[in-house]
C-alpha atoms as a PDB file:
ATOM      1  CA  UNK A   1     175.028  62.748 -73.918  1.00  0.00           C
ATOM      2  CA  UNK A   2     178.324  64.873 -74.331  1.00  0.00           C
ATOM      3  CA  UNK A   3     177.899  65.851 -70.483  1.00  0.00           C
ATOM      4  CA  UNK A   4     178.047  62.328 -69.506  1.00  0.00           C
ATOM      5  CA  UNK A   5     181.125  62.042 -71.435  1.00  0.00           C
ATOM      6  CA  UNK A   6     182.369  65.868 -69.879  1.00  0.00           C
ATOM      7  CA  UNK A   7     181.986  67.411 -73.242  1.00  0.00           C
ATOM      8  CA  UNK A   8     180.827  70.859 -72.907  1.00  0.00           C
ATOM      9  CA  UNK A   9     177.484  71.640 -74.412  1.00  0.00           C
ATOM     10  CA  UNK A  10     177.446  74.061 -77.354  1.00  0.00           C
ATOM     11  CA  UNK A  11     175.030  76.141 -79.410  1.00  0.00           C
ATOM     12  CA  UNK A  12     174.720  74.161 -82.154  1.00  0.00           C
ATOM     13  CA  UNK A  13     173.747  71.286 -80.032  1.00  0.00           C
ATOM     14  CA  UNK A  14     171.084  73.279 -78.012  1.00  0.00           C
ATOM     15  CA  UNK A  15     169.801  74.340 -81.311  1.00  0.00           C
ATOM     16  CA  UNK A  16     170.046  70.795 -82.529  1.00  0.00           C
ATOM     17  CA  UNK A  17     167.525  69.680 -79.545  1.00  0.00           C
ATOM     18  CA  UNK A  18     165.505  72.316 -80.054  1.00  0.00           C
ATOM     19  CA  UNK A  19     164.848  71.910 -83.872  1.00  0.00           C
ATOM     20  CA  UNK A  20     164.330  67.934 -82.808  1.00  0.00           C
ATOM     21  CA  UNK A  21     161.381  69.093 -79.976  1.00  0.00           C
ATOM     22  CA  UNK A  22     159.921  71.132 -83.006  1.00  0.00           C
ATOM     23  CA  UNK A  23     160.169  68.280 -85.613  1.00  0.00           C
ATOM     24  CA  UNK A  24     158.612  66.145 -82.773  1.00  0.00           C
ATOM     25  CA  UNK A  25     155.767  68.180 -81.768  1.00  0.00           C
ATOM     26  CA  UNK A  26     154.807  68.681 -85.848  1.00  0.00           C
ATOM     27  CA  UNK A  27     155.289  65.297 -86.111  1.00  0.00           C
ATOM     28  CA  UNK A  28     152.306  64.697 -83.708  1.00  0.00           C
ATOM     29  CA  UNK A  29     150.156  67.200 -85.031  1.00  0.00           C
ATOM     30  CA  UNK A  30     150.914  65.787 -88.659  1.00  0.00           C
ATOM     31  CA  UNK A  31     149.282  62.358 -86.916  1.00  0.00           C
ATOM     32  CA  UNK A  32     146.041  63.972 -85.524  1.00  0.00           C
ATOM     33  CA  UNK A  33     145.522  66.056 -89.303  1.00  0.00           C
ATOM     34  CA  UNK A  34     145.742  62.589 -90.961  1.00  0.00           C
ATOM     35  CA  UNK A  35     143.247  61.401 -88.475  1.00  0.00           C
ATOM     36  CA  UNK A  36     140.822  63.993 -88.876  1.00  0.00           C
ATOM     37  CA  UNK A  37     140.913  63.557 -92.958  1.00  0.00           C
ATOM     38  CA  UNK A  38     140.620  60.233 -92.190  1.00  0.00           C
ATOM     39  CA  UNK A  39     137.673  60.988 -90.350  1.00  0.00           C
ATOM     40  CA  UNK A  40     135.773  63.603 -92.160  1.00  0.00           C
ATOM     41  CA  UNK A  41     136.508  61.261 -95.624  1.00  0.00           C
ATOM     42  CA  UNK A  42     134.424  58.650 -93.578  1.00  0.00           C
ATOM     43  CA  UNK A  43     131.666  61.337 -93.265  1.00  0.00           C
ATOM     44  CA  UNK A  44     131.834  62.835 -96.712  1.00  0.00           C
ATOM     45  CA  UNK A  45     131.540  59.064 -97.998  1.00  0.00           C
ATOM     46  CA  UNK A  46     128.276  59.126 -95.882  1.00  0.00           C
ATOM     47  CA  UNK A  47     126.879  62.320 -97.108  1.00  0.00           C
ATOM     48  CA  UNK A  48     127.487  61.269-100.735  1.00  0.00           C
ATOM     49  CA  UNK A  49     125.946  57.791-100.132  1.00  0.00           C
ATOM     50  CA  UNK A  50     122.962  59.621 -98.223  1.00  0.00           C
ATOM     51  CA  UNK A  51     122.544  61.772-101.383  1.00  0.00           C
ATOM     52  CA  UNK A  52     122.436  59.206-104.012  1.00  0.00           C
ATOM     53  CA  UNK A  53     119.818  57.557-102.026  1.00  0.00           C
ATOM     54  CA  UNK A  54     117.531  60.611-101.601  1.00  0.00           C
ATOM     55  CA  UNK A  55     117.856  61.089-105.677  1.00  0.00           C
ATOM     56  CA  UNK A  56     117.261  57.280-106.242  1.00  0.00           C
ATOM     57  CA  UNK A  57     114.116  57.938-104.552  1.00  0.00           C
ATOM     58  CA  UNK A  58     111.141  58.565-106.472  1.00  0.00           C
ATOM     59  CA  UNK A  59     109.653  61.970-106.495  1.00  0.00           C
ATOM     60  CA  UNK A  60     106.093  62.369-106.332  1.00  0.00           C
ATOM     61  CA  UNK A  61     104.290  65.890-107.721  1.00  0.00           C
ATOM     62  CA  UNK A  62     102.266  67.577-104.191  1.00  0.00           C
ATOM     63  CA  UNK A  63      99.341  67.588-105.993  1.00  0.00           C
ATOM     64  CA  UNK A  64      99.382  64.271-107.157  1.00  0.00           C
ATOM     65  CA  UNK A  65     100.364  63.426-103.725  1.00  0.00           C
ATOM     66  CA  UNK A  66      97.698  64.999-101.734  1.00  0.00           C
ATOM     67  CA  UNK A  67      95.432  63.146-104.052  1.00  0.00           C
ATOM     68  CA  UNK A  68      96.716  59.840-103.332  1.00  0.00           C
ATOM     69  CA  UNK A  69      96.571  60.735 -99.851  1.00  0.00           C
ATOM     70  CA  UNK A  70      92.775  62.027 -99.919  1.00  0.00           C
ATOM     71  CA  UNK A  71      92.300  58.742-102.196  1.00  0.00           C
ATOM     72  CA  UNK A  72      93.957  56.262 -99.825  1.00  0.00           C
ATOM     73  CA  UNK A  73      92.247  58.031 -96.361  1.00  0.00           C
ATOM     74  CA  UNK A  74      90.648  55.403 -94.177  1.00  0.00           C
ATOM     75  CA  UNK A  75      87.305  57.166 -94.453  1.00  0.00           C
ATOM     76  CA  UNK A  76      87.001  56.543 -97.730  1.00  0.00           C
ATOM     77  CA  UNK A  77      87.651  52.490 -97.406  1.00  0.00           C
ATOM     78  CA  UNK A  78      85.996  51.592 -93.732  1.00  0.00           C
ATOM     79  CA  UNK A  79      88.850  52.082 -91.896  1.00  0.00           C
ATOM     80  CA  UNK A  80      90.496  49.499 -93.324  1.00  0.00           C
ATOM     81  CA  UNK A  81      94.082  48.536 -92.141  1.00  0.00           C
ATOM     82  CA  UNK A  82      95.585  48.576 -95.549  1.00  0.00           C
ATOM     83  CA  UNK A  83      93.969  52.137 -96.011  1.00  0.00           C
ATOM     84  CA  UNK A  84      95.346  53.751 -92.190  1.00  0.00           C
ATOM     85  CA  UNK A  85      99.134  51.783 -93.124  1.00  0.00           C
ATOM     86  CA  UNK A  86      99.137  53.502 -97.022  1.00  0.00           C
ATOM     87  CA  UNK A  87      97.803  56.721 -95.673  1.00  0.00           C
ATOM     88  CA  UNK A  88     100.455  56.576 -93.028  1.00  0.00           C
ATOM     89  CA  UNK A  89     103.008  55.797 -95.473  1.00  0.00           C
ATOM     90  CA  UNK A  90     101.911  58.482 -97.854  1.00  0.00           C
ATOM     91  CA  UNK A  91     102.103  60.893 -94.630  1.00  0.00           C
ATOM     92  CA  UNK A  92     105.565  60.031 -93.758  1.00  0.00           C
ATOM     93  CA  UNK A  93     106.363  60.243 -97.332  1.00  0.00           C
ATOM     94  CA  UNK A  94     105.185  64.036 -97.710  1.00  0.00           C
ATOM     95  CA  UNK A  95     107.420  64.915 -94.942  1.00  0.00           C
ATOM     96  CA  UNK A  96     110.393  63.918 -96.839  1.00  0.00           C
ATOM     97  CA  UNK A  97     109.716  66.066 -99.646  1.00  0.00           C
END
């Protein structure tokens, strides 16, 4: 601005510019950090919501499990379609654990 009025340009103002780039450029970078906490607060929230759900679920003893399992088992009930879908279940179930 001072050269379009034919003011000379002096230090101060170059390192007046230069401390304004700087301030700029953090500036931006202060904008992408408060995205990324935004962000990774999202995913915490998930992780903590994922975690009270695995403890809200009930926990079954393997023994006790395999029992149910071995008790449920289609062979035992003619095939039955309640006995394949609890066995299933019980299957799935086990894998969790």
């Amino acid at each position: 601005m001072k050269e379009n009025k034919g003011w000379k340009k002096t230090k101060s103002d170059e390192v007046l510019l230069a401390t304004q780039i700087a301030l700029t450029e953090q500036m931006e970078e202060i904008l992408v950090l408060r995205q990324n906490v935004i962000q990774l607060s999202g995913e915490l929230e998930k992780e903590k919501r994922k975690k009270i759900r695995r403890k809200s679920i009930p926990t079954i003893p393997r023994e006790r499990l395999l029992s149910l399992i071995r008790l449920c088992h289609p062979d035992m009930h003619e095939n039955s379609t309640d006995a394949h879908e609890t066995t299933s279940w019980l299957l799935d179930f086990r894998r969790t654990l």
